[in-house]
Structure formats: structure tokens, C-alpha cells
C-alpha atoms as a PDB file:
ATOM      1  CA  UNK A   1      82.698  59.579  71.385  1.00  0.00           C
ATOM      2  CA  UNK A   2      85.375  62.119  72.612  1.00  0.00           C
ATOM      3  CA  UNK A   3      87.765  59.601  71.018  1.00  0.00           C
ATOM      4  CA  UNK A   4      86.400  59.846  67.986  1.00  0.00           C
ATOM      5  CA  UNK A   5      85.991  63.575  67.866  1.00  0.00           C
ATOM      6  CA  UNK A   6      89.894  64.257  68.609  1.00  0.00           C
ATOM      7  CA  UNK A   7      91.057  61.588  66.013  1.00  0.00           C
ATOM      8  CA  UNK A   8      89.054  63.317  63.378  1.00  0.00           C
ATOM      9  CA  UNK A   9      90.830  66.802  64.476  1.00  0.00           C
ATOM     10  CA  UNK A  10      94.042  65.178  64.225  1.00  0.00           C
ATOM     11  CA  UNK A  11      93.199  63.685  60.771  1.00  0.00           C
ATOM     12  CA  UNK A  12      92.181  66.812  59.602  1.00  0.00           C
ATOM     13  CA  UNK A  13      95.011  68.662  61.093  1.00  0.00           C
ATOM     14  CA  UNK A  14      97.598  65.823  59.395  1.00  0.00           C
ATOM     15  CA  UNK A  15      96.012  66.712  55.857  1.00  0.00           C
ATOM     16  CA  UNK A  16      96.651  70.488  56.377  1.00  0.00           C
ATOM     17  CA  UNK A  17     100.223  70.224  56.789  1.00  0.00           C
ATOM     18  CA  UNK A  18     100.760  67.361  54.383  1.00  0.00           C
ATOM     19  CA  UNK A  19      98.503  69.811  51.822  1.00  0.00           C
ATOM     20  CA  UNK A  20     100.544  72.804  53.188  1.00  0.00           C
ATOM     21  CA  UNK A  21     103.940  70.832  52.297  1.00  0.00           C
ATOM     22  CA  UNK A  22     103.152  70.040  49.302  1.00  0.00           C
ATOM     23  CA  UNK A  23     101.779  73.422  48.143  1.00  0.00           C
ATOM     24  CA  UNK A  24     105.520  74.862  49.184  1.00  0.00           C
ATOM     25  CA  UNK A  25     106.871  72.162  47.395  1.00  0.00           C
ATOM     26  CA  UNK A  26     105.545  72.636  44.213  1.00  0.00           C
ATOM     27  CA  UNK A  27     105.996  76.327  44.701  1.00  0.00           C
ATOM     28  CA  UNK A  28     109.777  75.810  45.448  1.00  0.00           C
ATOM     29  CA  UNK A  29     110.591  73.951  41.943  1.00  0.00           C
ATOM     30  CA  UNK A  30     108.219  76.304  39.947  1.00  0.00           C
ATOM     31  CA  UNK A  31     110.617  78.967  41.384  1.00  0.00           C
ATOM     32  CA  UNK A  32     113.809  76.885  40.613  1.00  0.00           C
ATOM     33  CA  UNK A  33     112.995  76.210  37.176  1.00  0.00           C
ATOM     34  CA  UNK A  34     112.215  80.111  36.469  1.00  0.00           C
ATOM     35  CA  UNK A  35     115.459  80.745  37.652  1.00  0.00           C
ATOM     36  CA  UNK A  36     117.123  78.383  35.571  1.00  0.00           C
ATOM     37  CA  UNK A  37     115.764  79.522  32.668  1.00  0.00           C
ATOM     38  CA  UNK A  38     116.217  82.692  32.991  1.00  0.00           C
ATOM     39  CA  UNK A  39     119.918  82.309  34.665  1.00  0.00           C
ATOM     40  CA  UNK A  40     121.710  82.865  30.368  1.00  0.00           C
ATOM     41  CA  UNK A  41     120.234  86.684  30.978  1.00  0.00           C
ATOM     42  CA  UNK A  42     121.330  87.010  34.197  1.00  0.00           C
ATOM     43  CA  UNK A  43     125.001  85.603  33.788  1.00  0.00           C
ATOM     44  CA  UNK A  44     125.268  87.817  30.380  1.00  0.00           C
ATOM     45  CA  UNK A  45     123.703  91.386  32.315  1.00  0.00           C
ATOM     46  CA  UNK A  46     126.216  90.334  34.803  1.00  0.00           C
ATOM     47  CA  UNK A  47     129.062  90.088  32.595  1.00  0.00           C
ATOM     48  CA  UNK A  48     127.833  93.003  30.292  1.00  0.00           C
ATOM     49  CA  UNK A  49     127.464  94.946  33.668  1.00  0.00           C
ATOM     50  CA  UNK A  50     131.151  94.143  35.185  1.00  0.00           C
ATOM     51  CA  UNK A  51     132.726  95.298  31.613  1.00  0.00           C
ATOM     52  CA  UNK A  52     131.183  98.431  31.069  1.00  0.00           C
ATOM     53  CA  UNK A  53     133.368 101.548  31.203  1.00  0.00           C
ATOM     54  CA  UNK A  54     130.668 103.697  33.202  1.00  0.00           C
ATOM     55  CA  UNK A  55     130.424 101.158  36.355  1.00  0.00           C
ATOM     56  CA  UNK A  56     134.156 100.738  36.415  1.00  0.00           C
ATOM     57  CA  UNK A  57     134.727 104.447  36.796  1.00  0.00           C
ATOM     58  CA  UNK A  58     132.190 104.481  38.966  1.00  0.00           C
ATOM     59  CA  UNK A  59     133.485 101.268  41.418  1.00  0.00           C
ATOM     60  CA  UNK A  60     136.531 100.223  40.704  1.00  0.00           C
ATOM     61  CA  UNK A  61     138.172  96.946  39.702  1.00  0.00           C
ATOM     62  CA  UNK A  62     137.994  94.376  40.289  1.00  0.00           C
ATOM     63  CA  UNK A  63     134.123  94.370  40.272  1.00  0.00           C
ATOM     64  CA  UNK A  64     132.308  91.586  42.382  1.00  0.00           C
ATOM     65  CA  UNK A  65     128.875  89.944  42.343  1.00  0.00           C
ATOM     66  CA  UNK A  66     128.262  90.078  45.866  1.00  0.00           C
ATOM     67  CA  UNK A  67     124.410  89.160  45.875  1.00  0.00           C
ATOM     68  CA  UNK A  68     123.084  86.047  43.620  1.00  0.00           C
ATOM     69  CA  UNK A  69     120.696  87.031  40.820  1.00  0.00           C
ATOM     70  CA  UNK A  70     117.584  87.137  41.856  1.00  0.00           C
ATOM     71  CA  UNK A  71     113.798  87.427  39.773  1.00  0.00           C
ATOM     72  CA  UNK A  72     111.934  90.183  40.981  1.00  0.00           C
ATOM     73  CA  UNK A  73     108.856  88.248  39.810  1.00  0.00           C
ATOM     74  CA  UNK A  74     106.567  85.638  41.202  1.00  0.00           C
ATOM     75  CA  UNK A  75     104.417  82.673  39.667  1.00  0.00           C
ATOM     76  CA  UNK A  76     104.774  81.671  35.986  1.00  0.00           C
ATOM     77  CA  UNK A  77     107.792  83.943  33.480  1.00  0.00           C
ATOM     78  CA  UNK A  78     106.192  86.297  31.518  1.00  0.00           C
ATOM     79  CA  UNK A  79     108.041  86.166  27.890  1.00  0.00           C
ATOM     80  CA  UNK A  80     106.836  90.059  27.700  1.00  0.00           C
ATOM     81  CA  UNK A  81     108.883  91.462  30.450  1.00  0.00           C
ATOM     82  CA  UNK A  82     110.523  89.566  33.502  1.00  0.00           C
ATOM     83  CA  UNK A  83     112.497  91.691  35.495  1.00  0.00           C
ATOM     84  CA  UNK A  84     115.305  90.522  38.144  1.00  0.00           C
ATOM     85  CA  UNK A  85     118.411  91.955  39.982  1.00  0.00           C
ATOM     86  CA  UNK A  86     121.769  91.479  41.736  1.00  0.00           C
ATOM     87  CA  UNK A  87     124.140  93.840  43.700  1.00  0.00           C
ATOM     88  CA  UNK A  88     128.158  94.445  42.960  1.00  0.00           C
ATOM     89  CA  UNK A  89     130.466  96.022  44.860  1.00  0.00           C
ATOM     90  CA  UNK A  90     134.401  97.704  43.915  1.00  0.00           C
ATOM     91  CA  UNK A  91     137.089  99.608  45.875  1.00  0.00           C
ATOM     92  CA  UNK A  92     135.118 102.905  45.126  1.00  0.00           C
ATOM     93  CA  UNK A  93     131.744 102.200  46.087  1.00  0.00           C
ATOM     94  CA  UNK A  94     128.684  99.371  45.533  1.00  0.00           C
ATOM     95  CA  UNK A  95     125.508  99.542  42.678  1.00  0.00           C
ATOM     96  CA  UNK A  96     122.440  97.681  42.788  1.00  0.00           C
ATOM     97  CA  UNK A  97     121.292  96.705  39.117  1.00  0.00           C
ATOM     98  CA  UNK A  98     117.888  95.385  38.127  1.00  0.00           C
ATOM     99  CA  UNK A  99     117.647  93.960  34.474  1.00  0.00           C
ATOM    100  CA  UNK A 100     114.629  93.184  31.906  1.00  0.00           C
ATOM    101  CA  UNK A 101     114.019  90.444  29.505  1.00  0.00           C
ATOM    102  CA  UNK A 102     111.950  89.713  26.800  1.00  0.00           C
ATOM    103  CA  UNK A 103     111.362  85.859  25.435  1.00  0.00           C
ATOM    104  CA  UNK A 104     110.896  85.758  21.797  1.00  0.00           C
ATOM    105  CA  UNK A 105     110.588  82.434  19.202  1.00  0.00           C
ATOM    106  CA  UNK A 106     111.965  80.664  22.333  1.00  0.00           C
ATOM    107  CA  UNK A 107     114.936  82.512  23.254  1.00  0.00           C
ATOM    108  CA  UNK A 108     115.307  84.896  26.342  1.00  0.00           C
ATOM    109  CA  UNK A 109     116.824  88.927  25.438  1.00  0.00           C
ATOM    110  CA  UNK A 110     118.043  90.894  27.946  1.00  0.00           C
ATOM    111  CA  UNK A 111     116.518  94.429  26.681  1.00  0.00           C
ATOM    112  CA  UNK A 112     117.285  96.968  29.840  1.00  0.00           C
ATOM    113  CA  UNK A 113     120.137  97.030  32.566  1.00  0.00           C
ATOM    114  CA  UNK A 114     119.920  99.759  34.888  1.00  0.00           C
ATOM    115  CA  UNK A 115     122.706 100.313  37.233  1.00  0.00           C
ATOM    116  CA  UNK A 116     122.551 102.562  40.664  1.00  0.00           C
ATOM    117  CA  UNK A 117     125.268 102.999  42.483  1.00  0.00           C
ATOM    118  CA  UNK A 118     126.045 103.830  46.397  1.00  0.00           C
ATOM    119  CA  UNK A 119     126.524 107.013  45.751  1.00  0.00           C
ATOM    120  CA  UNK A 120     122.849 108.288  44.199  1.00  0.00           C
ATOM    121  CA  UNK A 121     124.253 107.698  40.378  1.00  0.00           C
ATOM    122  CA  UNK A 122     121.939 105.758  38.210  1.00  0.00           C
ATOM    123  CA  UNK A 123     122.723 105.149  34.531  1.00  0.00           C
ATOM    124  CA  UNK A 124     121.945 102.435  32.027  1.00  0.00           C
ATOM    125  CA  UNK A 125     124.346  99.581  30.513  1.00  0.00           C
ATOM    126  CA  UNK A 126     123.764  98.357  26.363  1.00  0.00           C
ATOM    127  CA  UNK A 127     122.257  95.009  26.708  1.00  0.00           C
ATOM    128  CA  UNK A 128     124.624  92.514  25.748  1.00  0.00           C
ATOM    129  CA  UNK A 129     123.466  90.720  22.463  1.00  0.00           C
ATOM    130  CA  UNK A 130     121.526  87.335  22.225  1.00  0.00           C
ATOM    131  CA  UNK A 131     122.243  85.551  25.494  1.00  0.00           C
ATOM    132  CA  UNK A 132     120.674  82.476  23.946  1.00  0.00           C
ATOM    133  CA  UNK A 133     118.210  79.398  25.810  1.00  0.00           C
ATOM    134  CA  UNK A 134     119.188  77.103  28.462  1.00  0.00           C
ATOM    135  CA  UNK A 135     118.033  73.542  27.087  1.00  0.00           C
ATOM    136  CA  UNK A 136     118.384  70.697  29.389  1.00  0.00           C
ATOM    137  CA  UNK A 137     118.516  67.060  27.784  1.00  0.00           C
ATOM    138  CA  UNK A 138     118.984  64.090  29.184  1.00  0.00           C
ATOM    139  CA  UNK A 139     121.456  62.073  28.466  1.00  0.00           C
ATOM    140  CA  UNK A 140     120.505  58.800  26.012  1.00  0.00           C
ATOM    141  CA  UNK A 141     121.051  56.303  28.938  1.00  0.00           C
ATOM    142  CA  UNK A 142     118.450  57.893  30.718  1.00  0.00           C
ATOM    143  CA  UNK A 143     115.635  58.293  28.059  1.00  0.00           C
END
């Protein structure tokens, strides 16, 4: 009987963490994919960010990406507003910049960069134009 009692608390225990792994799994791609799609906005805030005349007075050049892009959101992208952020640094000093997107008929716009710097500055950066859609097809081989 005692047998039987400490197999079924194993069994149950094995389904936890198999239900546990596969609960982080999914979780892990959902969070992959969200940051490939929105990865267009992030390289062009980036870019957009690293050209503007404001931040170079303000750090220097060259200008560096020093922290990857990251969303600031969780679960599923929300086409009204999805917010993320990365840090740069320069000779003269280091910013922290947190951007905004909108997704409209398909295609992700950055609308907002905001840029602080080391030093207490904060100041805003034009959006760069259309960044465009990441579409990933397979090649015909594989269909």
C-alpha cells in the first residue's frame, strides 16, 4: 500500500515539472517571436537614435548599443502601443532610451523615442519614418 501511495506522489510530481516545462516553453517562443517582430522598430529607433544631433552632443562619437533591445511588455503585442528600450553609451557620458510603437494595416511605426542621458538630460528623438514588417517565408523546398 505504501508502495502505491509514493508512486502516485512521484507520478504526480513528474507531471508538474513536465507541465511546468512546457508552460516556460511556450512562454519562451511567444517572447521570441514578439521580439522578432518588433526587432524593424527597434533597429530603426536605434539607428534614428545614434544619428541624431542632440545625443551626439550629448555623448560623443562614436555612439554604442551597449544593452540589446529589449520589450518592456509581457504576453501578446499590443498593435496600440508596445513600448521597449536599450541603453548607449559615448566618450561623454551614457543614455537610456525607451521607444513606442504603433501597428497599423500590418506594419509596425515607431511613434516616440525618448532619450535620458547619465547626466539627468532627457529629450525626445523624431521617429524615423516607416520602419516596415518583418515577414518570414519559407523557402519553396520547404513548403
Amino acid at each position: 500500500m505504501i508502495i502505491l501511495i509514493v508512486l502516485g506522489v512521484l507520478l504526480l510530481l513528474c507531471a508538474g515539472i513536465c507541465g511546468g516545462c512546457v508552460y516556460l516553453t511556450q512562454s519562451a517562443v511567444s517572447s521570441g517571436a514578439a521580439w522578432i517582430e518588433l526587432s524593424p522598430v527597434m533597429s530603426a529607433s536605434m539607428l534614428a537614435t545614434q544619428s541624431d544631433q542632440q545625443v551626439i552632443d550629448k555623448l560623443g562619437e562614436p555612439i554604442e548599443i551597449t544593452a540589446i533591445p529589449t520589450r518592456i511588455g509581457t504576453g501578446e503585442l499590443k498593435p496600440q502601443n508596445e513600448d521597449f528600450q536599450f541603453e548607449m553609451k559615448g566618450p561623454k557620458g551614457t543614455a537610456k532610451v525607451k521607444g513606442s510603437a504603433t501597428k497599423d494595416v500590418g506594419t509596425w511605426k515607431v511613434t516616440a523615442i525618448t532619450v535620458q542621458t547619465s547626466d539627468g538630460a532627457t529629450f525626445n528623438v523624431p521617429p524615423p519614418e516607416a520602419t516596415g514588417d518583418v515577414n518570414f517565408d519559407m523557402p519553396e523546398e520547404t513548403k
